[in-house]
PDB file of N, CA and C in Angstrom:
ATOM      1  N   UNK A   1      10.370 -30.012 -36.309  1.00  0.00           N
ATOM      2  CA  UNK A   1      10.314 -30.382 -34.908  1.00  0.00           C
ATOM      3  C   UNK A   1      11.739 -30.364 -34.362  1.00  0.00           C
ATOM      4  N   UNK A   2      11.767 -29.719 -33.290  1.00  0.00           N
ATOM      5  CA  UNK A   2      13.335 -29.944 -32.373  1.00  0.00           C
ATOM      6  C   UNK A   2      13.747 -31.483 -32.005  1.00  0.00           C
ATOM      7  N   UNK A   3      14.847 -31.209 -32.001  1.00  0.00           N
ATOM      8  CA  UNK A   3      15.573 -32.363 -31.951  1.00  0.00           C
ATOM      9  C   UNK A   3      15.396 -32.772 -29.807  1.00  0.00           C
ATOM     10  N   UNK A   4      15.464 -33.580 -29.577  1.00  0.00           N
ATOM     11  CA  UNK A   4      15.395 -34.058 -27.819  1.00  0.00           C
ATOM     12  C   UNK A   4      16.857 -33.020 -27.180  1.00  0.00           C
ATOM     13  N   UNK A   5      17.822 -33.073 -27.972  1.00  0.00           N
ATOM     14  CA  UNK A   5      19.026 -32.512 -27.344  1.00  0.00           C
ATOM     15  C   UNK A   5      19.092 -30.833 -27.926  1.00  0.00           C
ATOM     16  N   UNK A   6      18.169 -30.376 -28.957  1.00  0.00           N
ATOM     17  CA  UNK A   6      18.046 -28.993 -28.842  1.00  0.00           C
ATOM     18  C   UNK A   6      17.492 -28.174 -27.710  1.00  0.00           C
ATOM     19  N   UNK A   7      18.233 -27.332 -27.384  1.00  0.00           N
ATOM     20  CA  UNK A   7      18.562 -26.404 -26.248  1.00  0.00           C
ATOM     21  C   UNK A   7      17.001 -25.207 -26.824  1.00  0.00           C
ATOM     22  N   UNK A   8      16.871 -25.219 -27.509  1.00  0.00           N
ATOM     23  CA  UNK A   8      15.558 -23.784 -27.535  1.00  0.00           C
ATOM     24  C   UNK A   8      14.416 -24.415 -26.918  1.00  0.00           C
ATOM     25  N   UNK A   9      13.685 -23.197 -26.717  1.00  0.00           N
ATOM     26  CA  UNK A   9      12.499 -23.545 -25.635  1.00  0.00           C
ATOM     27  C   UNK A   9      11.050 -23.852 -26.620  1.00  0.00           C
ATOM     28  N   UNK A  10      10.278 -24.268 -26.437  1.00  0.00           N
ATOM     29  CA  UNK A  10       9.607 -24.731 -27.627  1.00  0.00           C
ATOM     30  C   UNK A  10       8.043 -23.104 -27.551  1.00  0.00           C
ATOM     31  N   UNK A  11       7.396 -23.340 -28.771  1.00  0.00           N
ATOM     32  CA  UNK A  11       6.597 -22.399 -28.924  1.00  0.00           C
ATOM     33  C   UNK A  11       6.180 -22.103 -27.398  1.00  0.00           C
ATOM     34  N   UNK A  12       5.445 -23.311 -26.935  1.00  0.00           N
ATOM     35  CA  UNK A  12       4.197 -23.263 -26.163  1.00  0.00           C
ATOM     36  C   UNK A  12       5.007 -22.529 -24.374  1.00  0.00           C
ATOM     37  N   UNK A  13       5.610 -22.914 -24.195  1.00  0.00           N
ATOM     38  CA  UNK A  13       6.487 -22.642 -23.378  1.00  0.00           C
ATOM     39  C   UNK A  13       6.997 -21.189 -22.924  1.00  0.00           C
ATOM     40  N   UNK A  14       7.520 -20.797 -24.445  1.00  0.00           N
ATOM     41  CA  UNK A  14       7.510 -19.198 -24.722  1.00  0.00           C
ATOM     42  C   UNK A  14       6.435 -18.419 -24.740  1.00  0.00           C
ATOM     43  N   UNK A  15       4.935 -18.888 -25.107  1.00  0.00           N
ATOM     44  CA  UNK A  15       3.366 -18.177 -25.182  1.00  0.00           C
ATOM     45  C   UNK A  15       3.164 -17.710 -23.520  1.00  0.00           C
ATOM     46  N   UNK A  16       3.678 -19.534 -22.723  1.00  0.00           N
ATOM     47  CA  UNK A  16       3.310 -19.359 -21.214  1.00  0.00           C
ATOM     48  C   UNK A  16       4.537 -18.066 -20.696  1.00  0.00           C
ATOM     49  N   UNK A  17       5.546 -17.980 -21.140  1.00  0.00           N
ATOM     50  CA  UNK A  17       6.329 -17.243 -20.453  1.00  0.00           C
ATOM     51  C   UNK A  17       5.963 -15.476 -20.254  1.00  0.00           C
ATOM     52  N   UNK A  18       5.355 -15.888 -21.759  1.00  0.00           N
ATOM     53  CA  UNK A  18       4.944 -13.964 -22.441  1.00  0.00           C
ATOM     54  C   UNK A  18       3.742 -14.192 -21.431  1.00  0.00           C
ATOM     55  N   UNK A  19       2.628 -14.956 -21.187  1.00  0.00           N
ATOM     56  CA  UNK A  19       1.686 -14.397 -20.835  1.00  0.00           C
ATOM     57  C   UNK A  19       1.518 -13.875 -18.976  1.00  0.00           C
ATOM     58  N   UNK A  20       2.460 -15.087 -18.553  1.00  0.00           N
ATOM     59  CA  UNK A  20       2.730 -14.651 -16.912  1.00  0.00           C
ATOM     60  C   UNK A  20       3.722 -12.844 -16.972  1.00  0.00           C
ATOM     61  N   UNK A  21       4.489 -12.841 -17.583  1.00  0.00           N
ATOM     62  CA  UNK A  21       5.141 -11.282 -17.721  1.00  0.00           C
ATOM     63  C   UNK A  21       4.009 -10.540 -17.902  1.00  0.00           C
ATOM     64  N   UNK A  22       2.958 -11.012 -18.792  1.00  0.00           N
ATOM     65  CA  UNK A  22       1.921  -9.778 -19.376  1.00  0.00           C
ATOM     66  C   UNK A  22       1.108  -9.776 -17.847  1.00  0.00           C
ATOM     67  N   UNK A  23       0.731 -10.594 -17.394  1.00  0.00           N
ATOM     68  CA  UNK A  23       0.299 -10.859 -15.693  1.00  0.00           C
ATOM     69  C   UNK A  23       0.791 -10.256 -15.195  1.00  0.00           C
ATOM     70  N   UNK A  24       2.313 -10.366 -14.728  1.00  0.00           N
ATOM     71  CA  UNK A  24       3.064  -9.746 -13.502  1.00  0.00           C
ATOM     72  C   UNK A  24       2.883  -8.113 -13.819  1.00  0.00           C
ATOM     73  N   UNK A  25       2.881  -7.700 -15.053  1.00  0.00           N
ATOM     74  CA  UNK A  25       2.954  -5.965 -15.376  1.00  0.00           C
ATOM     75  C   UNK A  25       2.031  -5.340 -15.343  1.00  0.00           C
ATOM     76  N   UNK A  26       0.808  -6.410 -15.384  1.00  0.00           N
ATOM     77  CA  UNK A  26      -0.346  -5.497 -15.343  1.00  0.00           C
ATOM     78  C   UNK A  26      -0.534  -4.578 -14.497  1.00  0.00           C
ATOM     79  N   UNK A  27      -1.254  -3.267 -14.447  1.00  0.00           N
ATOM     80  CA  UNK A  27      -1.180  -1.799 -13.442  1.00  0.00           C
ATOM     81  C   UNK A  27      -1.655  -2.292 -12.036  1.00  0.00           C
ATOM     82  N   UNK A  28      -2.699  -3.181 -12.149  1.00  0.00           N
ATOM     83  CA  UNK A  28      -3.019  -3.638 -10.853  1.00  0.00           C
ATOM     84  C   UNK A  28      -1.735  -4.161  -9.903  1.00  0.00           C
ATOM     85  N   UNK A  29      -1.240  -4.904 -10.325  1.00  0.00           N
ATOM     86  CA  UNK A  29      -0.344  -5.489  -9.669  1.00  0.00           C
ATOM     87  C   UNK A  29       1.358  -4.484  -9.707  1.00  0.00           C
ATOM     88  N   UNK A  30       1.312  -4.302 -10.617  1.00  0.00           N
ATOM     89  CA  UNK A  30       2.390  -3.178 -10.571  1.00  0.00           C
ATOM     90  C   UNK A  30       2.248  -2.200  -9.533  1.00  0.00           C
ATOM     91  N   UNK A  31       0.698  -1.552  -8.793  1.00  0.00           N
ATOM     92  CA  UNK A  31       0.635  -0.666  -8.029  1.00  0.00           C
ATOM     93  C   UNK A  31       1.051  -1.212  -6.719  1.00  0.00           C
ATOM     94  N   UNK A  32       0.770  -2.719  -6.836  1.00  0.00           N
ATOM     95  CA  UNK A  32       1.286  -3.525  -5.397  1.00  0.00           C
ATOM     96  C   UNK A  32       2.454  -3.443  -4.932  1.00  0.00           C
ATOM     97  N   UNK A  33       3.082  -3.795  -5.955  1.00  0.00           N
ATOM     98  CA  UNK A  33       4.328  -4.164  -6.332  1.00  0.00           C
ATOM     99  C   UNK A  33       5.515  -3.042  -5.622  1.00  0.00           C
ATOM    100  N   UNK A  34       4.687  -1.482  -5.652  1.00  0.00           N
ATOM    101  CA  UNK A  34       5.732  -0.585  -5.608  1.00  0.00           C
ATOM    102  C   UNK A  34       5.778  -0.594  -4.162  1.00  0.00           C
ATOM    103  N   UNK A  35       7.137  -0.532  -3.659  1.00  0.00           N
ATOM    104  CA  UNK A  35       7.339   0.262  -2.425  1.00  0.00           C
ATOM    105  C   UNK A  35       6.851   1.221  -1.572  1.00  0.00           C
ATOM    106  N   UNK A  36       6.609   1.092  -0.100  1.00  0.00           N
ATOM    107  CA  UNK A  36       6.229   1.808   0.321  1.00  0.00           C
ATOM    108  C   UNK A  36       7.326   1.930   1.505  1.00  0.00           C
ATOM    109  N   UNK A  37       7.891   3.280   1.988  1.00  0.00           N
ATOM    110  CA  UNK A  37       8.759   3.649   2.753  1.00  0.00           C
ATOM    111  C   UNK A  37       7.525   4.049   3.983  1.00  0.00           C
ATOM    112  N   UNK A  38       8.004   3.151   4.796  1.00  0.00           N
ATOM    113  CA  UNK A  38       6.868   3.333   6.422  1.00  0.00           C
ATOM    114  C   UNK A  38       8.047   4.397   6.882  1.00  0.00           C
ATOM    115  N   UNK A  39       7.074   5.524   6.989  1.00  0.00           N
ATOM    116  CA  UNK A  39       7.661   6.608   8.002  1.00  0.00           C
ATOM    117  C   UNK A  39       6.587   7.450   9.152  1.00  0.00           C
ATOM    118  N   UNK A  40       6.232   7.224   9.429  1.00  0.00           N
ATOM    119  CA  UNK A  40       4.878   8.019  10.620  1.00  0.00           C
ATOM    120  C   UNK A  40       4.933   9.592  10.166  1.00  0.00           C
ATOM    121  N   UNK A  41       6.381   9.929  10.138  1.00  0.00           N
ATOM    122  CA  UNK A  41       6.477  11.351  10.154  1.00  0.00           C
ATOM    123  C   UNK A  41       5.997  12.040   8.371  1.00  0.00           C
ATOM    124  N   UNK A  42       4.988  10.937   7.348  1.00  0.00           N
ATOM    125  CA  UNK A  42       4.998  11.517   6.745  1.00  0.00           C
ATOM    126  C   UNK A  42       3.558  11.593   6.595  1.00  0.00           C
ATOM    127  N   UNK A  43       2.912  11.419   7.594  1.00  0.00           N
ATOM    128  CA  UNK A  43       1.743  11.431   8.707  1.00  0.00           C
ATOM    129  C   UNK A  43       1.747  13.002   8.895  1.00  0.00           C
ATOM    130  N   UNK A  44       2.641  13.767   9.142  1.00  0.00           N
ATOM    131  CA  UNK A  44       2.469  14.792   9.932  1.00  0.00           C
ATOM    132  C   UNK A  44       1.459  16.305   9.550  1.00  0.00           C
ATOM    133  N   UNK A  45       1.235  15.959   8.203  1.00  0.00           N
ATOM    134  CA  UNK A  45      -0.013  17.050   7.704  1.00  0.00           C
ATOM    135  C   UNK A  45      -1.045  15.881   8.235  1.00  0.00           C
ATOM    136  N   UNK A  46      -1.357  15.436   9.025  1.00  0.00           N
ATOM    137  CA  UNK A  46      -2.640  14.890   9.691  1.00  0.00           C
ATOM    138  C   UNK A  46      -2.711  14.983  11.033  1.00  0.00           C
ATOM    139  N   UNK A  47      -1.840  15.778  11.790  1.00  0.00           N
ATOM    140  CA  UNK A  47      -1.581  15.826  13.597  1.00  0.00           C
ATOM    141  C   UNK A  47      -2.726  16.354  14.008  1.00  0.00           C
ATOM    142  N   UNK A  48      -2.906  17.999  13.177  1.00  0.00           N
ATOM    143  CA  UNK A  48      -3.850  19.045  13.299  1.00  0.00           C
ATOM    144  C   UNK A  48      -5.162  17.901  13.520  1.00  0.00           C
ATOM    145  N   UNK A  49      -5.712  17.368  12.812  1.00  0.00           N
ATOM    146  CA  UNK A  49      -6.989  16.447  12.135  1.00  0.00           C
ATOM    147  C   UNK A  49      -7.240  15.382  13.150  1.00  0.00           C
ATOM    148  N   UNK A  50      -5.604  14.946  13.711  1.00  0.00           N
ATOM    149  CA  UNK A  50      -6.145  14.042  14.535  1.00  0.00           C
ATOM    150  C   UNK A  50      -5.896  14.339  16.470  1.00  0.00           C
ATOM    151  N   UNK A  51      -5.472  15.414  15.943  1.00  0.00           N
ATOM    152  CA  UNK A  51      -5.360  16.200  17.847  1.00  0.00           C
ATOM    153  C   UNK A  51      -6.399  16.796  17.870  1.00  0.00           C
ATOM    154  N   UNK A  52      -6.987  17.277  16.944  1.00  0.00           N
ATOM    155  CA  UNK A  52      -8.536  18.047  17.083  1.00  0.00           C
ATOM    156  C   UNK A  52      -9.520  17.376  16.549  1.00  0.00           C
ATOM    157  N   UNK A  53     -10.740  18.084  16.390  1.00  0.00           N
ATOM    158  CA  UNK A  53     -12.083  17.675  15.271  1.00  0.00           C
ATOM    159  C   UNK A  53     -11.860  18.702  13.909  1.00  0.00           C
ATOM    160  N   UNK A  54     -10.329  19.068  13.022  1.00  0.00           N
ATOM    161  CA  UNK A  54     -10.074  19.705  12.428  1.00  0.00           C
ATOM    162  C   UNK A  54     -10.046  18.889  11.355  1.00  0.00           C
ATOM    163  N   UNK A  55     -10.995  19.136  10.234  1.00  0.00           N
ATOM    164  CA  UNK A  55     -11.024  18.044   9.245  1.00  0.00           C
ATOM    165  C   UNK A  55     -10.119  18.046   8.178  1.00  0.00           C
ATOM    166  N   UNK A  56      -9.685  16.448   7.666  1.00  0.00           N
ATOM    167  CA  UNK A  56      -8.248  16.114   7.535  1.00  0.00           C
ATOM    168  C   UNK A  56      -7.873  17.429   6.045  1.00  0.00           C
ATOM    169  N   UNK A  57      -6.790  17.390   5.666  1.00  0.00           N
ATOM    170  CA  UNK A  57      -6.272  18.242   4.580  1.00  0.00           C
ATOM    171  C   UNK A  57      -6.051  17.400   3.331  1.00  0.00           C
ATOM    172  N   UNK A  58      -6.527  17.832   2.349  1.00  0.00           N
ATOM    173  CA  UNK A  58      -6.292  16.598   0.780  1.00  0.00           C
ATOM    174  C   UNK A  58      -4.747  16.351   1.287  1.00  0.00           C
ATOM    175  N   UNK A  59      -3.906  16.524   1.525  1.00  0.00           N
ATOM    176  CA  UNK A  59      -2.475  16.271   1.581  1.00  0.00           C
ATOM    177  C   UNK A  59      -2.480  15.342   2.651  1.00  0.00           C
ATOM    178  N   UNK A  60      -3.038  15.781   4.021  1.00  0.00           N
ATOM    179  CA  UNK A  60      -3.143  14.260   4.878  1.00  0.00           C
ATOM    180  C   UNK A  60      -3.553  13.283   4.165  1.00  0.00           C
ATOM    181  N   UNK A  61      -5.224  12.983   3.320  1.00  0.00           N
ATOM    182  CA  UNK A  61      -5.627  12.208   2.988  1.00  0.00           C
ATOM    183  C   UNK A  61      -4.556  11.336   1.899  1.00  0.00           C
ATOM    184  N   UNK A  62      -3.848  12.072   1.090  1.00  0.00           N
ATOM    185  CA  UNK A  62      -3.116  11.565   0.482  1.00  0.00           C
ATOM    186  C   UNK A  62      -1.963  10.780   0.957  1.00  0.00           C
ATOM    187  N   UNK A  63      -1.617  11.285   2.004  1.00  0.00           N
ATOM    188  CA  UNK A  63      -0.437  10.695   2.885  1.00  0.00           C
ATOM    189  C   UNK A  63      -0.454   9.638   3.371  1.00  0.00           C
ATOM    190  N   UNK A  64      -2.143   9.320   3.734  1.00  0.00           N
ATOM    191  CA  UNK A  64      -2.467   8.455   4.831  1.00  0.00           C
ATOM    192  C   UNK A  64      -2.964   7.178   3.754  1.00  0.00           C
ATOM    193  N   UNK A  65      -2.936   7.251   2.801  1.00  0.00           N
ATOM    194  CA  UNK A  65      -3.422   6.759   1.667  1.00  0.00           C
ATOM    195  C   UNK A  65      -2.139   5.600   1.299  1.00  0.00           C
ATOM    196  N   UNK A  66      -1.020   6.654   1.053  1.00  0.00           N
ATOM    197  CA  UNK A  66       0.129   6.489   0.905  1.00  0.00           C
ATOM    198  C   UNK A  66       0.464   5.522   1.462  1.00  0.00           C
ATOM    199  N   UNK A  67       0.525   5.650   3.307  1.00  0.00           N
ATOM    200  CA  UNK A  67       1.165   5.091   4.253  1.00  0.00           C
ATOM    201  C   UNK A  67      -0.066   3.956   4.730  1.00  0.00           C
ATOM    202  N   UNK A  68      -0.923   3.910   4.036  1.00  0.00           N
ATOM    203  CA  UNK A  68      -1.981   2.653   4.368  1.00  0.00           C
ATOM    204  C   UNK A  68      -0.886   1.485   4.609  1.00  0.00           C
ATOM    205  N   UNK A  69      -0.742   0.789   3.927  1.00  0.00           N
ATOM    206  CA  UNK A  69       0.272  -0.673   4.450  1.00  0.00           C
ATOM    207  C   UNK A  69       1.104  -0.407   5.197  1.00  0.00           C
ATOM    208  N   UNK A  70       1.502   0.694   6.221  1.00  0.00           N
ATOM    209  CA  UNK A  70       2.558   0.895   7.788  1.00  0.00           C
ATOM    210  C   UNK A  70       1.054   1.046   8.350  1.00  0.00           C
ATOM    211  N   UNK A  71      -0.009   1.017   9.051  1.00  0.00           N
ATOM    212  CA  UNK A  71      -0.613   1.645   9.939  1.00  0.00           C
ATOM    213  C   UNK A  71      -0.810   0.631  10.375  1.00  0.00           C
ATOM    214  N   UNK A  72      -0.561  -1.094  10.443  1.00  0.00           N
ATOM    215  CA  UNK A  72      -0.214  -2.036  11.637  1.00  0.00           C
ATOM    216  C   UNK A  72       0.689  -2.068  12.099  1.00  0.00           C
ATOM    217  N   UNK A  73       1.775  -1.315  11.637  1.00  0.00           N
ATOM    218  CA  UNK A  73       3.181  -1.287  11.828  1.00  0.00           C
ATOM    219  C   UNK A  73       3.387  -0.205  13.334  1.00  0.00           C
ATOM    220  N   UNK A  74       2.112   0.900  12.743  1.00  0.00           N
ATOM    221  CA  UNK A  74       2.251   1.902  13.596  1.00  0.00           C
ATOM    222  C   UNK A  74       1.117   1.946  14.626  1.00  0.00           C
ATOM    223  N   UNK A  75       0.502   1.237  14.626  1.00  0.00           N
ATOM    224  CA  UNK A  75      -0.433   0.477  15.874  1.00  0.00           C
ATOM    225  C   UNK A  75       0.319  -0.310  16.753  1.00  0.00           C
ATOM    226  N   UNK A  76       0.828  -1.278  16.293  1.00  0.00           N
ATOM    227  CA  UNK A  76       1.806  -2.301  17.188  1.00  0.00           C
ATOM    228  C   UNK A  76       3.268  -1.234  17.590  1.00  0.00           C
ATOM    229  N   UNK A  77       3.040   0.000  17.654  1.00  0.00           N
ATOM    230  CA  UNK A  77       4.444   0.516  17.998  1.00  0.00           C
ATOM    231  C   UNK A  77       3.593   1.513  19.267  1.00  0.00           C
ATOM    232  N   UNK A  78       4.498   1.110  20.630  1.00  0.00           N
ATOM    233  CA  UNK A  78       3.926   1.994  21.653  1.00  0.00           C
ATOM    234  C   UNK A  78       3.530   3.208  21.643  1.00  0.00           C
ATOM    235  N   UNK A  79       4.589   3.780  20.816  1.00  0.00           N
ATOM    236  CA  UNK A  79       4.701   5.160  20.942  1.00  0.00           C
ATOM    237  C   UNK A  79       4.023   6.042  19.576  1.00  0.00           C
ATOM    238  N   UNK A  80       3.413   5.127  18.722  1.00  0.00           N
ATOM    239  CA  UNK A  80       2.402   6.280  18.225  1.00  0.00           C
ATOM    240  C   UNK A  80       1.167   5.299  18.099  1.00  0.00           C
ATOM    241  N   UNK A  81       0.904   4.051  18.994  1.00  0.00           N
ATOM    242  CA  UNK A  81      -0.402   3.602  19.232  1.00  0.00           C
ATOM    243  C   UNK A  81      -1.545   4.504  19.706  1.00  0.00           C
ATOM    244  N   UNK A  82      -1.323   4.963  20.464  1.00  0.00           N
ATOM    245  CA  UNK A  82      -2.435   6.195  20.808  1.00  0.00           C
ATOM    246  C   UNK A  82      -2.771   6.916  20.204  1.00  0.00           C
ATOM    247  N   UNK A  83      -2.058   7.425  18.906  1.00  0.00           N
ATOM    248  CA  UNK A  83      -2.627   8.559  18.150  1.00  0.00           C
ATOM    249  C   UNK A  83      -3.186   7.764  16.910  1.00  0.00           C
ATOM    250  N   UNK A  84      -2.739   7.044  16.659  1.00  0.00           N
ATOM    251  CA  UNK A  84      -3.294   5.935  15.543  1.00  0.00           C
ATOM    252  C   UNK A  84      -4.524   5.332  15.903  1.00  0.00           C
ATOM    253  N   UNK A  85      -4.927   4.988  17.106  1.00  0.00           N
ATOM    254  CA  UNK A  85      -6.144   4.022  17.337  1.00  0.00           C
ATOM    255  C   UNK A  85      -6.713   5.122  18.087  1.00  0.00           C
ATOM    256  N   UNK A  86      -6.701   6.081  17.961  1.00  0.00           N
ATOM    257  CA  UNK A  86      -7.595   7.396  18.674  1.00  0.00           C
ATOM    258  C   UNK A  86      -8.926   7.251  17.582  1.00  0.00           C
ATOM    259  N   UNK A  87     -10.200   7.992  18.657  1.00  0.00           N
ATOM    260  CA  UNK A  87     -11.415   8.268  17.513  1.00  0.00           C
ATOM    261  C   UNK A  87     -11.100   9.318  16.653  1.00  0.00           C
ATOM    262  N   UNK A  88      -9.995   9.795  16.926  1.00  0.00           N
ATOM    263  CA  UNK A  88     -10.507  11.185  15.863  1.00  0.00           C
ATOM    264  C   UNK A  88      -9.211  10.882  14.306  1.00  0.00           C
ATOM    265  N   UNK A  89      -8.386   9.537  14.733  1.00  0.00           N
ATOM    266  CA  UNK A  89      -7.520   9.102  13.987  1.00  0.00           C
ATOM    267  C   UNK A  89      -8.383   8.246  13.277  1.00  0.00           C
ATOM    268  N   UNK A  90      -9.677   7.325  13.978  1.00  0.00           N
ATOM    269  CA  UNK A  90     -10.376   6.462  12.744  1.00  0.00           C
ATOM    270  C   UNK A  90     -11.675   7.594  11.873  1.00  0.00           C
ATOM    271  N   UNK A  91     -11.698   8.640  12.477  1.00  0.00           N
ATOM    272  CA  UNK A  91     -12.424   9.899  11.829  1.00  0.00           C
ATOM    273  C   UNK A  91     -12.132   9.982  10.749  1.00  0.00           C
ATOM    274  N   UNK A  92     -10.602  10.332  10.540  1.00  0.00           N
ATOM    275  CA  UNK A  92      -9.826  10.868   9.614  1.00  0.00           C
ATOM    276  C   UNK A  92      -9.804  10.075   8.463  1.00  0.00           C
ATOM    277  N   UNK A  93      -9.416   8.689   8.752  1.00  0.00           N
ATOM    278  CA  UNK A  93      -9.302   7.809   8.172  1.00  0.00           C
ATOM    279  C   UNK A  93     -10.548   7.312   7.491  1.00  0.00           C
ATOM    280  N   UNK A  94     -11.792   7.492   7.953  1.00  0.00           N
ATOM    281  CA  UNK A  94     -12.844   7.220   7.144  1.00  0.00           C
ATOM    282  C   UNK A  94     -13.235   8.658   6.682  1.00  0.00           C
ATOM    283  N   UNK A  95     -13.146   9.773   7.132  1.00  0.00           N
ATOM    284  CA  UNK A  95     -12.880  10.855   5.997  1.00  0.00           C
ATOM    285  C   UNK A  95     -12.205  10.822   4.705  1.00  0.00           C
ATOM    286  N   UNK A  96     -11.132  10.600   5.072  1.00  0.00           N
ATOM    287  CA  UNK A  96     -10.174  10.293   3.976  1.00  0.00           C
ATOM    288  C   UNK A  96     -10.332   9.258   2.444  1.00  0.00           C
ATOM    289  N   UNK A  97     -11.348   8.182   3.328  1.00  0.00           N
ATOM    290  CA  UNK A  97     -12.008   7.092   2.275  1.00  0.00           C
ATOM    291  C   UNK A  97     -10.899   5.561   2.453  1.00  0.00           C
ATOM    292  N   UNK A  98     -10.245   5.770   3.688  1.00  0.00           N
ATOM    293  CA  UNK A  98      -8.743   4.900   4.194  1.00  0.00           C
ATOM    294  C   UNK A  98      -9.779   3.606   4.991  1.00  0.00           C
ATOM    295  N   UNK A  99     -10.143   2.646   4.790  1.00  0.00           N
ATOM    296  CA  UNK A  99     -10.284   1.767   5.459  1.00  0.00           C
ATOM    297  C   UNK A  99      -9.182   1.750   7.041  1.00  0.00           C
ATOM    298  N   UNK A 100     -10.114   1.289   8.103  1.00  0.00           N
ATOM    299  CA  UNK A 100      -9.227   1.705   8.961  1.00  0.00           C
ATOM    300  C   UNK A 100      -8.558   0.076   9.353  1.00  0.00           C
ATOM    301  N   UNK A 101      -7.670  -0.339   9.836  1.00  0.00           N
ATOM    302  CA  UNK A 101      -7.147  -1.878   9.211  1.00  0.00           C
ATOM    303  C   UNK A 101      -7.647  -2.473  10.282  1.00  0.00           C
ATOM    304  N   UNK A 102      -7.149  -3.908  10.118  1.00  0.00           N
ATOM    305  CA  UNK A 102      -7.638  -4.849  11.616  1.00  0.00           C
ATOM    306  C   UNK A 102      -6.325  -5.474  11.098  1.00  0.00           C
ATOM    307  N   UNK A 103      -5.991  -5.331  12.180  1.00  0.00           N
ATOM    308  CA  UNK A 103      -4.338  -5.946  12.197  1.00  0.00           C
ATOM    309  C   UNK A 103      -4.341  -7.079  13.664  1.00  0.00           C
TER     310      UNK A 103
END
């Protein structure tokens, strides 16, 4: 048994430490975890899809996929609110399989 004034951390302590790390790494949360760079302009293989009834391109869908966590960002912004909350922008977006957000 450790002494009261030994400095090491005891078993149980170390089990809890390993098991919150084994938590924090898991893939689920690791996918959260990663960064997402909000840029609209990487939106732009989806203009065609959403200026027309031109259905979206695997590369939009992927994009828009991508950029899911900016599209309140880009609703609440004047200047590409209109193309974002357009019908043929929540088209796309449920084409795509993108929940369309409620922000």
């Amino acid at each position: 048994m450790a002494k009261p004034s030994d400095p090491s951390p005891s078993p149980r302590l170390l089990a809890a430490a390993l098991v919150a790390v084994l938590v924090l790494l898991s893939p689920d949360q690791a996918r959260v975890a990663e960064a997402v760079t909000c840029s609209a302009t990487e939106l732009s293989s989806c203009v065609s899809a959403i200026t027309s009834s031109a259905p979206p391109s695997a590369l939009c869908c992927s994009k828009l996929r991508e950029q899911r966590p900016c599209l309140c960002g880009y609703i609440r912004n004047p200047n590409l609110r209109q193309y974002v909350t357009s019908p043929n922008a929540k088209r796309v977006a449920r084409t795509c399989g993108v929940p369309y957000p409620t922000c």
